[in-house]
PDB file of N, CA and C in Angstrom:
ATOM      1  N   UNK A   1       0.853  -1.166   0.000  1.00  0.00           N
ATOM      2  CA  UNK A   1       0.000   0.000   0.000  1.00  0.00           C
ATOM      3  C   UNK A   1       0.904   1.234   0.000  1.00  0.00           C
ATOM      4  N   UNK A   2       0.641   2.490  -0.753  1.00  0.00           N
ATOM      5  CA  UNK A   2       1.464   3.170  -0.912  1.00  0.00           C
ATOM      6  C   UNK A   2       1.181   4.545  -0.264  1.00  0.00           C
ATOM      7  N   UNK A   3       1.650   5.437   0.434  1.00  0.00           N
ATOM      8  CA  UNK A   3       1.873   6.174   1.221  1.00  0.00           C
ATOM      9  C   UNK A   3       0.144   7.112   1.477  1.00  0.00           C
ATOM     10  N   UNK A   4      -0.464   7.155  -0.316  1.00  0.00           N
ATOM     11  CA  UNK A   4      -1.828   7.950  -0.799  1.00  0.00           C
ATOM     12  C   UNK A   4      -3.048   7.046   0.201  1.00  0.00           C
ATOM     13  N   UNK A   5      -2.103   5.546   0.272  1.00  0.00           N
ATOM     14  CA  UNK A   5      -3.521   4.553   0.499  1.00  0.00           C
ATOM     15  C   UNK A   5      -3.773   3.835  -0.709  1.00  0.00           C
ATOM     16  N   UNK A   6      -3.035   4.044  -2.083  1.00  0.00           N
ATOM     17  CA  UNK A   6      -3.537   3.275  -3.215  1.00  0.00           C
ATOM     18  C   UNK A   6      -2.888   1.581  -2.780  1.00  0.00           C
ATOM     19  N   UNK A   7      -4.066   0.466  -2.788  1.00  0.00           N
ATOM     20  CA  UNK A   7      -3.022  -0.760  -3.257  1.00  0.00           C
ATOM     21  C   UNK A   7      -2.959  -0.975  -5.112  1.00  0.00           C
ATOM     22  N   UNK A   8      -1.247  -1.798  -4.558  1.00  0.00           N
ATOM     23  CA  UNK A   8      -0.952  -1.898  -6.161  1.00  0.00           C
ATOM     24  C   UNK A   8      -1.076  -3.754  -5.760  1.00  0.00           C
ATOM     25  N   UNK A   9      -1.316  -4.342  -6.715  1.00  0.00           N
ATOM     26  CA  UNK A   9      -1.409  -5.974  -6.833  1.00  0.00           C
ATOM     27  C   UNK A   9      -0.487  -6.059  -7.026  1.00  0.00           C
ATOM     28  N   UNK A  10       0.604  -7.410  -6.408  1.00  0.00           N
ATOM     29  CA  UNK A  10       1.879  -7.990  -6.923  1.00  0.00           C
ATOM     30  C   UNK A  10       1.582  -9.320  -7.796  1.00  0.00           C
ATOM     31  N   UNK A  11       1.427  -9.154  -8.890  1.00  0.00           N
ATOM     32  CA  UNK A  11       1.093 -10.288  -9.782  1.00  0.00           C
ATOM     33  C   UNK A  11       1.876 -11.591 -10.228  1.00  0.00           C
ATOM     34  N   UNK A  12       3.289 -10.682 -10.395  1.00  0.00           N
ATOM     35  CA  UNK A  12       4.984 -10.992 -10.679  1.00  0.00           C
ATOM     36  C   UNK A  12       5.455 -10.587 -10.108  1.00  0.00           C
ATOM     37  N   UNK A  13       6.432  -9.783 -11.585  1.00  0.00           N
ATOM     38  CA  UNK A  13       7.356  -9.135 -10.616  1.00  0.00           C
ATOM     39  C   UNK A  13       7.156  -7.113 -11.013  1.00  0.00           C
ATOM     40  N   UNK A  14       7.564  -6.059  -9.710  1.00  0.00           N
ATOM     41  CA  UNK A  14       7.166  -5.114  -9.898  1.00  0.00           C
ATOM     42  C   UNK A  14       8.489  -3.690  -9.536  1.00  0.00           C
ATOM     43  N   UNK A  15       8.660  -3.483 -11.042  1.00  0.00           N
ATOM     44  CA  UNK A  15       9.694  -2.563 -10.360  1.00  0.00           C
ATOM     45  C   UNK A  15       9.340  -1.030  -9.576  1.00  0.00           C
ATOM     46  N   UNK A  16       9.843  -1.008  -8.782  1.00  0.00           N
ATOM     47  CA  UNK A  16       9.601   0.524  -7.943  1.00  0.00           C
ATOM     48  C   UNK A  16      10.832   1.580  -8.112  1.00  0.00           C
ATOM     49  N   UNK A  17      10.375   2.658  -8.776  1.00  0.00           N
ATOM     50  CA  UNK A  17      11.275   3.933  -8.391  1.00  0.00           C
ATOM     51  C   UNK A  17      10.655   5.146  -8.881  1.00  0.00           C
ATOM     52  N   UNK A  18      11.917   6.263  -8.674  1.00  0.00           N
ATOM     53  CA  UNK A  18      11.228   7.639  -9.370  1.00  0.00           C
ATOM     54  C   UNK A  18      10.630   7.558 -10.823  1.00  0.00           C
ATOM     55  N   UNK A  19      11.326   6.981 -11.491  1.00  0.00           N
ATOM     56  CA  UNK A  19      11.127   6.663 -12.928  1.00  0.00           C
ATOM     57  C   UNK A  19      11.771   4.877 -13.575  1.00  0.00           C
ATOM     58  N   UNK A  20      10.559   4.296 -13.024  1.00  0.00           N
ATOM     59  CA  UNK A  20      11.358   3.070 -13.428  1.00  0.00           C
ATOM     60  C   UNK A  20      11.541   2.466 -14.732  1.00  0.00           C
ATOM     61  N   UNK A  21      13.083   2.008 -15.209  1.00  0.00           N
ATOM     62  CA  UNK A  21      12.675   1.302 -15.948  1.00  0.00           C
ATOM     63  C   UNK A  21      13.250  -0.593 -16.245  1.00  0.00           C
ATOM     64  N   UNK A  22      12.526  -1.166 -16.891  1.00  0.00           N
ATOM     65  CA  UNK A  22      12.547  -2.303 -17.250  1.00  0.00           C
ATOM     66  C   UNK A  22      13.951  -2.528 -17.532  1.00  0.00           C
ATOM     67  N   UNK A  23      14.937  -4.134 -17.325  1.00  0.00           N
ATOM     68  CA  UNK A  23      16.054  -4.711 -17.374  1.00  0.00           C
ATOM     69  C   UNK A  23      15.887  -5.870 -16.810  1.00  0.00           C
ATOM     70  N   UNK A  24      17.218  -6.698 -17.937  1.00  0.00           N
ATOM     71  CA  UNK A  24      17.294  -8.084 -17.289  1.00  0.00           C
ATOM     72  C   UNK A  24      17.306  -8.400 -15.867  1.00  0.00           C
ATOM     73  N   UNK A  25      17.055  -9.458 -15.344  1.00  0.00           N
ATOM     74  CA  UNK A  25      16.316 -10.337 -15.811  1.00  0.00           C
ATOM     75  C   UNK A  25      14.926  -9.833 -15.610  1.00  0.00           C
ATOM     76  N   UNK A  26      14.115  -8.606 -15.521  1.00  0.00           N
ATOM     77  CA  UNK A  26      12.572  -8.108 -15.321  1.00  0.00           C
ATOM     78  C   UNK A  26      11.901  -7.380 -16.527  1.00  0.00           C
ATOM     79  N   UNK A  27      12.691  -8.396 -17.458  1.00  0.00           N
ATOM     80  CA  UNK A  27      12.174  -7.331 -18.964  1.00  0.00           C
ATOM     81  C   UNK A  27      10.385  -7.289 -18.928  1.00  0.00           C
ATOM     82  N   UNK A  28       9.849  -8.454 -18.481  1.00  0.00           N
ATOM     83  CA  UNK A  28       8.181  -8.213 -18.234  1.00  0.00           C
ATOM     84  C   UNK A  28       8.132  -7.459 -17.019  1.00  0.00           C
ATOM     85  N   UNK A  29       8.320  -7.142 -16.492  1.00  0.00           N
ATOM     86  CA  UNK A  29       8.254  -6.639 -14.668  1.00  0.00           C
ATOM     87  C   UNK A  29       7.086  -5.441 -15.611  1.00  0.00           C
ATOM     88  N   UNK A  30       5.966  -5.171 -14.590  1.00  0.00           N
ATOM     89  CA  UNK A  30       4.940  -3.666 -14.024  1.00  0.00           C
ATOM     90  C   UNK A  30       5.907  -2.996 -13.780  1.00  0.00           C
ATOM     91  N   UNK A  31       5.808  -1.513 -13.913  1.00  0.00           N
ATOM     92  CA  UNK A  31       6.598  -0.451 -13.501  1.00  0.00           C
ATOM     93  C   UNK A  31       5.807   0.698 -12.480  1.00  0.00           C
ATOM     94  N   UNK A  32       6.525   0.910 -11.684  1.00  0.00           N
ATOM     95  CA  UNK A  32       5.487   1.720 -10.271  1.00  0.00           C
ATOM     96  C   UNK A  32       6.381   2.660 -10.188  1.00  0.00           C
ATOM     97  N   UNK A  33       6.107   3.624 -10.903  1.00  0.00           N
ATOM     98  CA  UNK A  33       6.704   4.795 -10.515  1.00  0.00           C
ATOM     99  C   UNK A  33       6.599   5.356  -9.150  1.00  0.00           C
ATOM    100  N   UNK A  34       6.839   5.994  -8.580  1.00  0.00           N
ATOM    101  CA  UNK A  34       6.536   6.845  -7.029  1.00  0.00           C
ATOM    102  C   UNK A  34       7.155   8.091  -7.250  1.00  0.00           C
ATOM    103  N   UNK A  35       6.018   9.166  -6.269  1.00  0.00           N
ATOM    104  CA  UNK A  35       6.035  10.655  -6.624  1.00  0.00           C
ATOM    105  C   UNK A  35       6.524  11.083  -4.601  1.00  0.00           C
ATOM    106  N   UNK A  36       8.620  11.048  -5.134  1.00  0.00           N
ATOM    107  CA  UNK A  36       9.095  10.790  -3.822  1.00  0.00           C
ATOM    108  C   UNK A  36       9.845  12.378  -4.222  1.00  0.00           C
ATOM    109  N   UNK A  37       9.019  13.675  -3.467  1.00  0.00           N
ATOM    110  CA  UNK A  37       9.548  15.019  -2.965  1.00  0.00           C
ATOM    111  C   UNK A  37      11.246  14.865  -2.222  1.00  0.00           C
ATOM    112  N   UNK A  38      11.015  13.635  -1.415  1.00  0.00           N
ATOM    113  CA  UNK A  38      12.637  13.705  -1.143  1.00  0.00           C
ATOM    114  C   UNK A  38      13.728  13.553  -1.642  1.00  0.00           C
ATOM    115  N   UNK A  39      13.250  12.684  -2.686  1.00  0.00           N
ATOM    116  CA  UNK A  39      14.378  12.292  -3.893  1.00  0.00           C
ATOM    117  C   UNK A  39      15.084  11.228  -2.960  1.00  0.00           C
ATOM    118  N   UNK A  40      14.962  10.191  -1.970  1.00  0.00           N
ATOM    119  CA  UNK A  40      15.291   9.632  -2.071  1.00  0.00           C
ATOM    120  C   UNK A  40      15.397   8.381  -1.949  1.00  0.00           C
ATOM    121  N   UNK A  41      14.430   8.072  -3.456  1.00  0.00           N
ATOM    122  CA  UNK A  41      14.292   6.956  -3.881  1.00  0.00           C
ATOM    123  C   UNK A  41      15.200   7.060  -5.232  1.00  0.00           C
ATOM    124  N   UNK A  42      15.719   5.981  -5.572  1.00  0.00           N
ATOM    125  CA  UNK A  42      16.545   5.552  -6.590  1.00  0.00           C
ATOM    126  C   UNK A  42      15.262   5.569  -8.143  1.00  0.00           C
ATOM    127  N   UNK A  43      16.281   5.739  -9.606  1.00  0.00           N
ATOM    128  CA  UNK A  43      15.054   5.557 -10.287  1.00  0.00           C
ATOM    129  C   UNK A  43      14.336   4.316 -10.577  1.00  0.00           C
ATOM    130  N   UNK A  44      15.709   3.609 -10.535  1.00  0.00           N
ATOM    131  CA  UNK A  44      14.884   2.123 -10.857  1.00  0.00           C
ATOM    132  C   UNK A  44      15.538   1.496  -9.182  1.00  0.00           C
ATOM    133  N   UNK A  45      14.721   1.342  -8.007  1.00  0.00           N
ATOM    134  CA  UNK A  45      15.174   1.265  -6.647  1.00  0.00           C
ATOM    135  C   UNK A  45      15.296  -0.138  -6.146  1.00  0.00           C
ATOM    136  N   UNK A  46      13.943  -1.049  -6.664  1.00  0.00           N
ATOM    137  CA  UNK A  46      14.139  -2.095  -5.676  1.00  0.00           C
ATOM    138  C   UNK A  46      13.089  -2.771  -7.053  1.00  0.00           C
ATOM    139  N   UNK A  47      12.940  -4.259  -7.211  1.00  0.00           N
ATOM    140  CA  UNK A  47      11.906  -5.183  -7.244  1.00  0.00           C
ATOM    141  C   UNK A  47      11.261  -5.656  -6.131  1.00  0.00           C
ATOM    142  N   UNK A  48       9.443  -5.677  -6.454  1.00  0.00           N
ATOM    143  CA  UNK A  48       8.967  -6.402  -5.963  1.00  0.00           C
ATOM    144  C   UNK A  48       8.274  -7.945  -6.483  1.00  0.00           C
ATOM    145  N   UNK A  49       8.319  -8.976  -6.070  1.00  0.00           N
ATOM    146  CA  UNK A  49       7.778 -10.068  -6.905  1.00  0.00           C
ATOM    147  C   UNK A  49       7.108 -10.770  -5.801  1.00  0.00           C
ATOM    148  N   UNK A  50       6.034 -11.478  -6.876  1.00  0.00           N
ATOM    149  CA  UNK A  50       5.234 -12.384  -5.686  1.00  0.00           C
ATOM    150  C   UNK A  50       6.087 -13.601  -5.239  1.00  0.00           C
ATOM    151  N   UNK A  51       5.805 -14.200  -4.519  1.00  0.00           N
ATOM    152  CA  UNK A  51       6.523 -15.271  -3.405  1.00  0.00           C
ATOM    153  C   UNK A  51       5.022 -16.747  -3.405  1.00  0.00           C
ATOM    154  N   UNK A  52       5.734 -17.806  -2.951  1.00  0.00           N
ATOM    155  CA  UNK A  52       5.076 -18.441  -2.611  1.00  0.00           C
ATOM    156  C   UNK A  52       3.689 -18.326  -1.363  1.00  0.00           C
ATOM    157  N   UNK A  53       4.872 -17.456  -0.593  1.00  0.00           N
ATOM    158  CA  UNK A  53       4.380 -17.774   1.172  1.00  0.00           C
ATOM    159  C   UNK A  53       4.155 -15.747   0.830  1.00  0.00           C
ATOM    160  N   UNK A  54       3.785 -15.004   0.009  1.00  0.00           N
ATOM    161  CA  UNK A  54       3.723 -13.377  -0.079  1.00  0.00           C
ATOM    162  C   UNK A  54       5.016 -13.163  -0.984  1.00  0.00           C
ATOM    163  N   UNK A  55       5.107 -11.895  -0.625  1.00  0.00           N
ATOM    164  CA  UNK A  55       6.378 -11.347  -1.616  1.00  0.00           C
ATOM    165  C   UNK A  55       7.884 -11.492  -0.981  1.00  0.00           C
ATOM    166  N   UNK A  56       8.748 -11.127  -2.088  1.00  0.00           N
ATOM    167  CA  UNK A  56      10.012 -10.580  -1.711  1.00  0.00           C
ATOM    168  C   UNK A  56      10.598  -9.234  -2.429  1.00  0.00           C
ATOM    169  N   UNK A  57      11.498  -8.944  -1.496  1.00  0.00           N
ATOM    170  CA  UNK A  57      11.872  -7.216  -2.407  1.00  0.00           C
ATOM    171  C   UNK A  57      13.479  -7.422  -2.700  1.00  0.00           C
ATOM    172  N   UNK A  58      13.484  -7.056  -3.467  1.00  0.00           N
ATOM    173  CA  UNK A  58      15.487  -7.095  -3.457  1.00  0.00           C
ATOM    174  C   UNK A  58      15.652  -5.414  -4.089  1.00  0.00           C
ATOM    175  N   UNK A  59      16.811  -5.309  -3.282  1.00  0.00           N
ATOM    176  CA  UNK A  59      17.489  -4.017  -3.363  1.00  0.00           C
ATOM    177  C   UNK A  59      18.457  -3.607  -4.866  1.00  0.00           C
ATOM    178  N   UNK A  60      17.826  -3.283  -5.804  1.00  0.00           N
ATOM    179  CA  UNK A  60      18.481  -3.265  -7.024  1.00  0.00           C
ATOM    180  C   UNK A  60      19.414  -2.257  -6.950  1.00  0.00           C
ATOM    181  N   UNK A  61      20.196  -2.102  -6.004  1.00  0.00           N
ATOM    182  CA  UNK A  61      21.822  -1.232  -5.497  1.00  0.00           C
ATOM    183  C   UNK A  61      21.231  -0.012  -5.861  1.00  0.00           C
ATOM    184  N   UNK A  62      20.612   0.179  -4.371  1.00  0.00           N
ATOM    185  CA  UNK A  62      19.672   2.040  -4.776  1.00  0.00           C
ATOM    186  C   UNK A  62      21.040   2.775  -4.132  1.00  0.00           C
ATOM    187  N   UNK A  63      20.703   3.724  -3.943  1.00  0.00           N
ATOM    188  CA  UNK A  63      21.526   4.975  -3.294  1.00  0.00           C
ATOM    189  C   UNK A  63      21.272   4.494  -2.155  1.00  0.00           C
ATOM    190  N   UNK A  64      20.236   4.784  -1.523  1.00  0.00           N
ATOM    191  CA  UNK A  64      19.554   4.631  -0.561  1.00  0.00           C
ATOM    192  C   UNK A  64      19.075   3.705   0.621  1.00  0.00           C
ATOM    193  N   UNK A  65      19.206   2.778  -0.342  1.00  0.00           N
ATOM    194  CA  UNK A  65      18.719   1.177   0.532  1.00  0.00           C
ATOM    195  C   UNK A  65      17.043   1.042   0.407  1.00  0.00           C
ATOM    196  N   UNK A  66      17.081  -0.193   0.720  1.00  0.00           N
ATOM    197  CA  UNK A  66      15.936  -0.638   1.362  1.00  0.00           C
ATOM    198  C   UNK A  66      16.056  -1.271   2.510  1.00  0.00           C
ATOM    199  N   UNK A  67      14.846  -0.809   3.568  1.00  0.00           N
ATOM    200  CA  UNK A  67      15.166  -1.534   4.935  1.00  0.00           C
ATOM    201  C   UNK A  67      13.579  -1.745   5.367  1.00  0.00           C
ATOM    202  N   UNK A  68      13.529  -2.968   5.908  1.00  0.00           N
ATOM    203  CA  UNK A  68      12.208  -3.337   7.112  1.00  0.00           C
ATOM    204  C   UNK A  68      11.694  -2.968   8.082  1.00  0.00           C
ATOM    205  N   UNK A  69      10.664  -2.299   8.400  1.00  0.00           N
ATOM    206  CA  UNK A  69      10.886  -1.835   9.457  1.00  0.00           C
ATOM    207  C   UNK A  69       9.838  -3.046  10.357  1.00  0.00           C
ATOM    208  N   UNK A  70      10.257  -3.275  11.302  1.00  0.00           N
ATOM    209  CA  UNK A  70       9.616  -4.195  12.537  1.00  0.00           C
ATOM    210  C   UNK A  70       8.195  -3.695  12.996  1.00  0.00           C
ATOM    211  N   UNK A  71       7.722  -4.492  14.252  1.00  0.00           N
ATOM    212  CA  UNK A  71       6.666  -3.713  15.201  1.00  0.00           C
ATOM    213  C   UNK A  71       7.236  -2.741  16.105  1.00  0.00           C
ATOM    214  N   UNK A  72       8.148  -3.219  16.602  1.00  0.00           N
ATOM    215  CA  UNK A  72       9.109  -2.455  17.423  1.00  0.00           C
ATOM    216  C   UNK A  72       9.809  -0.976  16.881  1.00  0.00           C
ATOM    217  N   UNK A  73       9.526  -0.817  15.574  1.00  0.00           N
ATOM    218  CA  UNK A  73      10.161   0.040  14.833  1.00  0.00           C
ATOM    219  C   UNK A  73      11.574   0.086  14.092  1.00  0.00           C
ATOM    220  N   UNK A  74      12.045  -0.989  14.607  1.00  0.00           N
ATOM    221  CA  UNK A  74      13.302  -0.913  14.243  1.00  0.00           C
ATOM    222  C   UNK A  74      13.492  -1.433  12.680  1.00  0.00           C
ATOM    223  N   UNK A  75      14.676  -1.022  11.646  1.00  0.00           N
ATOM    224  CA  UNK A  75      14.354  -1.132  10.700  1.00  0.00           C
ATOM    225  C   UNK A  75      16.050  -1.511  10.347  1.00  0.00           C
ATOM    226  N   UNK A  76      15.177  -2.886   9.370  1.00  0.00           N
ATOM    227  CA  UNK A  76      16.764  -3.170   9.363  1.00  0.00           C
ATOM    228  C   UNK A  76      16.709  -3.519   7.706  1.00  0.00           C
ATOM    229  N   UNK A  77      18.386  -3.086   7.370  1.00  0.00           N
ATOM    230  CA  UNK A  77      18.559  -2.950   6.233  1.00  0.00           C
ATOM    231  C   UNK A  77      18.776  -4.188   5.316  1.00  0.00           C
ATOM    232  N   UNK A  78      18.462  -4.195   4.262  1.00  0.00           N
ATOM    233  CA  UNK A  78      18.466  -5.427   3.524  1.00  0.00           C
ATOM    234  C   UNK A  78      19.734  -5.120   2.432  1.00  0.00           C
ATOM    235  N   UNK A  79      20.292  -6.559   1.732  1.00  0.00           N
ATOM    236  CA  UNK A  79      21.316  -6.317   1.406  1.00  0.00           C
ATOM    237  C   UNK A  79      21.093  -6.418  -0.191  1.00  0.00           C
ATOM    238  N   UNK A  80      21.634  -5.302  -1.209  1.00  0.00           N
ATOM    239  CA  UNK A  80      21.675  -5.182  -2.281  1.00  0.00           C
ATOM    240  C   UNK A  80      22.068  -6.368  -2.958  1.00  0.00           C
ATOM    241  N   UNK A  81      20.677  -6.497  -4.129  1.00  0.00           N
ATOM    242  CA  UNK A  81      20.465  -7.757  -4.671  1.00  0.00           C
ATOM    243  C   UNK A  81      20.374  -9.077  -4.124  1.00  0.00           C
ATOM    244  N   UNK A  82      19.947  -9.094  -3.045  1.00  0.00           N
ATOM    245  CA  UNK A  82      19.690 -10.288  -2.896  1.00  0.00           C
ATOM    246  C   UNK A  82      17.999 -10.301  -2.389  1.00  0.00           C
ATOM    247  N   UNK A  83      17.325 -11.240  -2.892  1.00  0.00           N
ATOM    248  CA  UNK A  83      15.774 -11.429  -2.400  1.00  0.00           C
ATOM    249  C   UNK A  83      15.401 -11.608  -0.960  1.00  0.00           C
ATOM    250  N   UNK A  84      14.643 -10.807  -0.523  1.00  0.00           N
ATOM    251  CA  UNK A  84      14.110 -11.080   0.663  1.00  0.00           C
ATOM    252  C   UNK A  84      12.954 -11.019   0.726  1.00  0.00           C
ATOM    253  N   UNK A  85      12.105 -12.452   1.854  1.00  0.00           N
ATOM    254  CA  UNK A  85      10.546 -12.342   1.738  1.00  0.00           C
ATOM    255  C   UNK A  85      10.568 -11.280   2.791  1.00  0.00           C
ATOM    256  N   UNK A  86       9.078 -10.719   2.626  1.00  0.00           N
ATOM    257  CA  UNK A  86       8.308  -9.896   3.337  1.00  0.00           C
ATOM    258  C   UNK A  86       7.011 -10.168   3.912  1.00  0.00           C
ATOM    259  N   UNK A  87       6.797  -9.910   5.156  1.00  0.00           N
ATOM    260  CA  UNK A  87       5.444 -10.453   5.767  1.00  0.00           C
ATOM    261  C   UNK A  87       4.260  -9.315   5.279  1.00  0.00           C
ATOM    262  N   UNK A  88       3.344 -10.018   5.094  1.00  0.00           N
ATOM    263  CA  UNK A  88       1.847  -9.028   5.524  1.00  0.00           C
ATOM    264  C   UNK A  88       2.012  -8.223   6.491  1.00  0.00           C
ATOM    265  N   UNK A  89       1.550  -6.708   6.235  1.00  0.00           N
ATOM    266  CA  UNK A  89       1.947  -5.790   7.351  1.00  0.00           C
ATOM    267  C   UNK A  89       2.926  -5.221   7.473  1.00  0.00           C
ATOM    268  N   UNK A  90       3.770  -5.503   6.873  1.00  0.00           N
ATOM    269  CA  UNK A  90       5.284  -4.994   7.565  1.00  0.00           C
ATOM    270  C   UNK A  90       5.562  -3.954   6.541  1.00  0.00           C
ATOM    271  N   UNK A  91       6.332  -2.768   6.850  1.00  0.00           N
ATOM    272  CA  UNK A  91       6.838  -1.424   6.393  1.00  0.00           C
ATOM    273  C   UNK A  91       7.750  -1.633   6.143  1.00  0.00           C
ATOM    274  N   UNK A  92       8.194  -0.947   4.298  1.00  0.00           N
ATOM    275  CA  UNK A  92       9.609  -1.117   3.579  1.00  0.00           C
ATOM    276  C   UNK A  92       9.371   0.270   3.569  1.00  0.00           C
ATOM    277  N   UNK A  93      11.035   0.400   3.890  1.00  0.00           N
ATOM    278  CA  UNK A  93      11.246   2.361   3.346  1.00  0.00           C
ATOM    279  C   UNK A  93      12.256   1.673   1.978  1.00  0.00           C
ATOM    280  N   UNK A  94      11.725   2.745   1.233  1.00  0.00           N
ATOM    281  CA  UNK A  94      12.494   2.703  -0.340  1.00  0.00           C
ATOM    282  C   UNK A  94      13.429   3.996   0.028  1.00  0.00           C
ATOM    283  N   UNK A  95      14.720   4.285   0.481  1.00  0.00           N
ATOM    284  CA  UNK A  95      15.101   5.474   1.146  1.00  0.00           C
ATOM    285  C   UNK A  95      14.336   5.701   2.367  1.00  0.00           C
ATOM    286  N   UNK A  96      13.862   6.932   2.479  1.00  0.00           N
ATOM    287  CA  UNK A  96      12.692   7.550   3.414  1.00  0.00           C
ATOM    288  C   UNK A  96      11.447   7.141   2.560  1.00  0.00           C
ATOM    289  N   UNK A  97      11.320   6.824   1.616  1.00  0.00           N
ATOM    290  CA  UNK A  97       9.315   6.372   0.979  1.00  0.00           C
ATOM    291  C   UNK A  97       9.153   5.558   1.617  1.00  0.00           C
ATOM    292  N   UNK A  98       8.261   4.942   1.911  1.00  0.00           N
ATOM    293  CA  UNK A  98       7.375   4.212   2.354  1.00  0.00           C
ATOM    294  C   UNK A  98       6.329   3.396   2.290  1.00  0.00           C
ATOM    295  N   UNK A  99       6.521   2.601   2.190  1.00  0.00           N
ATOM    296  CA  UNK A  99       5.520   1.365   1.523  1.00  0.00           C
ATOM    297  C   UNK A  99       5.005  -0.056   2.900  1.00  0.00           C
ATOM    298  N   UNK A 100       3.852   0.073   2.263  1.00  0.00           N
ATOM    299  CA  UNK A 100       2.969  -1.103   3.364  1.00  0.00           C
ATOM    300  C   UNK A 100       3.046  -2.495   2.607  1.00  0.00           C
ATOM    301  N   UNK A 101       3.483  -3.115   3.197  1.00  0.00           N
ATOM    302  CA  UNK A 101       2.576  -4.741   2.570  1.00  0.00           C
ATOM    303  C   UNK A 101       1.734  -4.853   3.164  1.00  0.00           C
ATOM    304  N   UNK A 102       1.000  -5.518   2.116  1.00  0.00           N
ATOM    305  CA  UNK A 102      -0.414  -5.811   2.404  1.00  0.00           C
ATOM    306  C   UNK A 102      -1.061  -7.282   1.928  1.00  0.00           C
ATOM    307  N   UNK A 103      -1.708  -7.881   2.601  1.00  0.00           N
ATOM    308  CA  UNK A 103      -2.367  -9.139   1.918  1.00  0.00           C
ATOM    309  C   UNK A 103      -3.229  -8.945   1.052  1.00  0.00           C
ATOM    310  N   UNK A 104      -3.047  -9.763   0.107  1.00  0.00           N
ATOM    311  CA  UNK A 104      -4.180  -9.884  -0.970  1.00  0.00           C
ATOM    312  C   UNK A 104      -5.169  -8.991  -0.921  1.00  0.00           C
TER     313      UNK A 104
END
């Protein structure tokens, strides 16, 4: 869910940034742009793809990072290019943006 409240469906796979665009291996990937005032989100920042058990996000070597944030708040950083699942509920900052997972 994205910061407005819009959900986006994870069908595949979904790239996120200021201006994303398409590359191996996500030449089909959705493209989700985001309208980030801070600038700091990367243009092409992170993939999202569906998962068996929900999604995973991998860090397509932003500026910025991507990190998890907990219940507790704490937010921990994930490591460029490599896939990580994500639970229902749980808060990814794309930089400072902000994104919800959400179930189905």
């Amino acid at each position: 869910m994205l910061p407005t409240g819009a959900r986006v469906p994870v069908n595949g796979a979904l790239l996120v940034g200021r201006n994303p665009v398409r590359f191996d291996p996500w030449n089909d990937a959705e493209l989700l742009p985001v309208d980030d005032p801070a600038r700091s989100v990367s243009k092409t920042h992170a993939v999202i793809e569906a998962a068996d058990d929900g999604v995973r996000i991998t860090d397509l070597h932003s500026t910025n990072g991507v990190s998890v944030v907990d219940s507790s708040g704490a937010a921990t950083a994930l490591t460029a290019g490599a896939p990580s699942p994500v639970a229902a509920g749980v808060t990814v900052l794309l930089g400072s943006f902000r994104l919800q997972v959400a179930q189905g």
